[in-house]
Protein backbone atom coordinates (compact mmCIF):
# COMPACT_ATOMS: atom_id res chain seq x y z
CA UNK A 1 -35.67 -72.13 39.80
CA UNK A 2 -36.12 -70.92 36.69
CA UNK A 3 -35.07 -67.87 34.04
CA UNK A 4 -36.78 -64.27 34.33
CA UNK A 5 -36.58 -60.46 33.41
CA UNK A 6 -35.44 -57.80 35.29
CA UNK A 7 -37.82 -55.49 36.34
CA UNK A 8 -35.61 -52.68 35.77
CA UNK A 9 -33.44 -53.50 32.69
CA UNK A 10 -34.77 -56.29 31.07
CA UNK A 11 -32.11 -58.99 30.95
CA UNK A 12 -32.61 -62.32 31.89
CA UNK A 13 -31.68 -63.70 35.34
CA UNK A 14 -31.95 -67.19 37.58
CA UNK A 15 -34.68 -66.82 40.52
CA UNK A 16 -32.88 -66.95 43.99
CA UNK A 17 -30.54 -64.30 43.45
CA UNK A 18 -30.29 -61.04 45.12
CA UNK A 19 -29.46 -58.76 42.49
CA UNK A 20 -29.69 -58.21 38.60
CA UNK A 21 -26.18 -59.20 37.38
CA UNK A 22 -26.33 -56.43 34.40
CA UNK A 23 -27.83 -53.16 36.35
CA UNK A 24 -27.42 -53.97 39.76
CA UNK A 25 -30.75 -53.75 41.20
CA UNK A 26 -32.12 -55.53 43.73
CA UNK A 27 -34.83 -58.60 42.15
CA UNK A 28 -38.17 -59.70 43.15
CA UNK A 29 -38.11 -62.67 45.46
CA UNK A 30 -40.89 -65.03 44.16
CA UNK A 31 -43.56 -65.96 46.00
CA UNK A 32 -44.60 -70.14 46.06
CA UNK A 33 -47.52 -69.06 44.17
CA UNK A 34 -46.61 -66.34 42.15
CA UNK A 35 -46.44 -67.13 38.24
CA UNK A 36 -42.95 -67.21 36.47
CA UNK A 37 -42.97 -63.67 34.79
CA UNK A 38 -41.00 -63.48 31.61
CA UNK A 39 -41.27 -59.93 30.44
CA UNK A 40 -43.71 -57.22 29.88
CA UNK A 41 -47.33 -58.73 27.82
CA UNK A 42 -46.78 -58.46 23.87
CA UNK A 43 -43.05 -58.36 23.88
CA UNK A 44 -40.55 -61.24 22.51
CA UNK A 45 -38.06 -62.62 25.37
CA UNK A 46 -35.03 -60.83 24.17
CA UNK A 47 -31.45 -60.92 25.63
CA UNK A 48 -29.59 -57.91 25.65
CA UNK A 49 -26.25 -56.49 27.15
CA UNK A 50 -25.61 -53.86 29.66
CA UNK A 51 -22.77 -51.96 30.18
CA UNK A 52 -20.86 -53.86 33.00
CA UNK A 53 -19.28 -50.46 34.35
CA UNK A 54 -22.34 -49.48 35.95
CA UNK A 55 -22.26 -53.02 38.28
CA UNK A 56 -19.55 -54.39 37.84
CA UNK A 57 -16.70 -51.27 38.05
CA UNK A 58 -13.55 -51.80 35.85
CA UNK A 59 -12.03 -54.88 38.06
CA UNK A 60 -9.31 -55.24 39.74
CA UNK A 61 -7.06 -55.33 36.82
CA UNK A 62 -7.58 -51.71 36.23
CA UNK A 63 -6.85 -50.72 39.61
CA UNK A 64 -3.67 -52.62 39.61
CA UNK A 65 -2.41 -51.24 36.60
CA UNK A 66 -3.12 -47.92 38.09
CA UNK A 67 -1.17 -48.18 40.89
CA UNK A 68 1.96 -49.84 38.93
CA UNK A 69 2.06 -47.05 37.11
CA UNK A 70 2.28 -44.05 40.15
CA UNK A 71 4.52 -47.20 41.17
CA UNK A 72 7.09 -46.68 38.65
CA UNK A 73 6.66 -42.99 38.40
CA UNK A 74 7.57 -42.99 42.18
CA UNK A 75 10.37 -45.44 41.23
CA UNK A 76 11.31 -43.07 38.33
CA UNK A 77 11.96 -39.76 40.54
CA UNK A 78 13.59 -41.89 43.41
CA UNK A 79 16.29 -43.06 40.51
CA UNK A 80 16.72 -39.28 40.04
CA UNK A 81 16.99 -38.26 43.58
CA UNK A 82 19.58 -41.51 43.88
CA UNK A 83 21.53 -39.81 41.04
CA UNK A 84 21.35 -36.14 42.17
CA UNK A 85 22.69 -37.68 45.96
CA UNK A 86 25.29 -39.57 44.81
CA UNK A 87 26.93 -37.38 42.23
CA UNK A 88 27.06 -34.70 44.86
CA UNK A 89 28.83 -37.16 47.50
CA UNK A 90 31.38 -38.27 44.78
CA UNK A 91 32.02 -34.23 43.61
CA UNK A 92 32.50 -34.07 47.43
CA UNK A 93 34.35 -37.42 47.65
CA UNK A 94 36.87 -36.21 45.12
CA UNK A 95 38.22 -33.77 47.09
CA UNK A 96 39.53 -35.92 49.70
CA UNK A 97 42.07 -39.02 48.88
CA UNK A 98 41.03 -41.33 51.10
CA UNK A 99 37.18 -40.95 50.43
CA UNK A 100 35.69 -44.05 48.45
CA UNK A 101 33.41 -42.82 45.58
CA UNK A 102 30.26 -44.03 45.96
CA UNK A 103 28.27 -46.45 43.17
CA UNK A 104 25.01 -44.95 41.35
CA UNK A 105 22.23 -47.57 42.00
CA UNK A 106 19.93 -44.66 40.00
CA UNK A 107 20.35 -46.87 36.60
CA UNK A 108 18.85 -50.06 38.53
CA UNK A 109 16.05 -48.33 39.98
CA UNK A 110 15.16 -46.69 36.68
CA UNK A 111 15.36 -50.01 35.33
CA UNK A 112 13.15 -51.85 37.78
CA UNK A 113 10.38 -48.28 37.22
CA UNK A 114 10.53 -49.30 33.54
CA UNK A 115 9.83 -53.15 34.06
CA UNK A 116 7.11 -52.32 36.49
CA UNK A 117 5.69 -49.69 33.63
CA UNK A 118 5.57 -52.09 30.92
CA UNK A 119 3.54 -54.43 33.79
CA UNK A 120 0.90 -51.52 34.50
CA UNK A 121 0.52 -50.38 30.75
CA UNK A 122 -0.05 -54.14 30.27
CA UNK A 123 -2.32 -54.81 32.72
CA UNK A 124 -4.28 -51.13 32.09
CA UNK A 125 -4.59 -52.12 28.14
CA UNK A 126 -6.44 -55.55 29.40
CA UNK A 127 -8.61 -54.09 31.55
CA UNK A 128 -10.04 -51.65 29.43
CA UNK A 129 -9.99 -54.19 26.20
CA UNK A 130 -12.31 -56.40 28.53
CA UNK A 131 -14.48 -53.51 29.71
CA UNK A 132 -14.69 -52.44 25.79
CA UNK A 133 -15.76 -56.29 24.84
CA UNK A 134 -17.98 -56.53 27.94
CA UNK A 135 -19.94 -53.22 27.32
């Protein structure tokens, strides 16, 4: 079928489908009958963009760059509680010769909280570059 106006908004959509793509409300279901209504009387057919947020949300790409970031924060203060446990066994360990010191895996976990930053920042700076374009 073809092209019409939102009721509510104004932008352009195809007949047939549920909802306005732009603002989200519901459209007018055409009747056989029913003449093809374009816009309002007297005005041009204009196309104009809405801001996507209000339908759309921020995507996924947001969200996931969200949680890689508590990620790595949560990776960040296990590295530190890793540190804090081990030092303590070794100041411990040291006392006794036949205790084996134990290794500090606190550097690798930092590590792999800084690699999964970088990832979140990333994938944060997309999503709101696309939202900026969109809207």
């Amino acid at each position: 079928m073809g092209p019409g106006t939102c009721p509510h908004c104004g932008a352009p959509f195809s007949f047939g489908a549920p909802r306005c793509e732009y603002c989200g409300a519901a459209l007018p279901t055409p009747s056989p009958n029913a003449p093809m209504v374009t816009g309002p009387p007297g005005s041009p057919d204009t196309f104009r963009l809405a801001p996507t947020t209000t339908s759309r949300g921020r995507g996924p790409a947001f969200g996931l760059g969200i949680g890689l970031i508590v990620f790595a924060v949560l990776l960040f203060v296990g590295a530190a509680v890793a540190q804090a446990g081990t030092q303590s066994f070794n100041q411990a360990c040291a006392q006794n010769p036949l205790c084996t010191p134990a290794p500090d895996p606190a550097g690798g976990i930092a590590a792999g909280g800084a690699v999964v930053l970088v990832i979140g920042l990333v994938l944060l700076a997309y999503a709101l570059s696309r939202g900026r374009d969109d809207g």
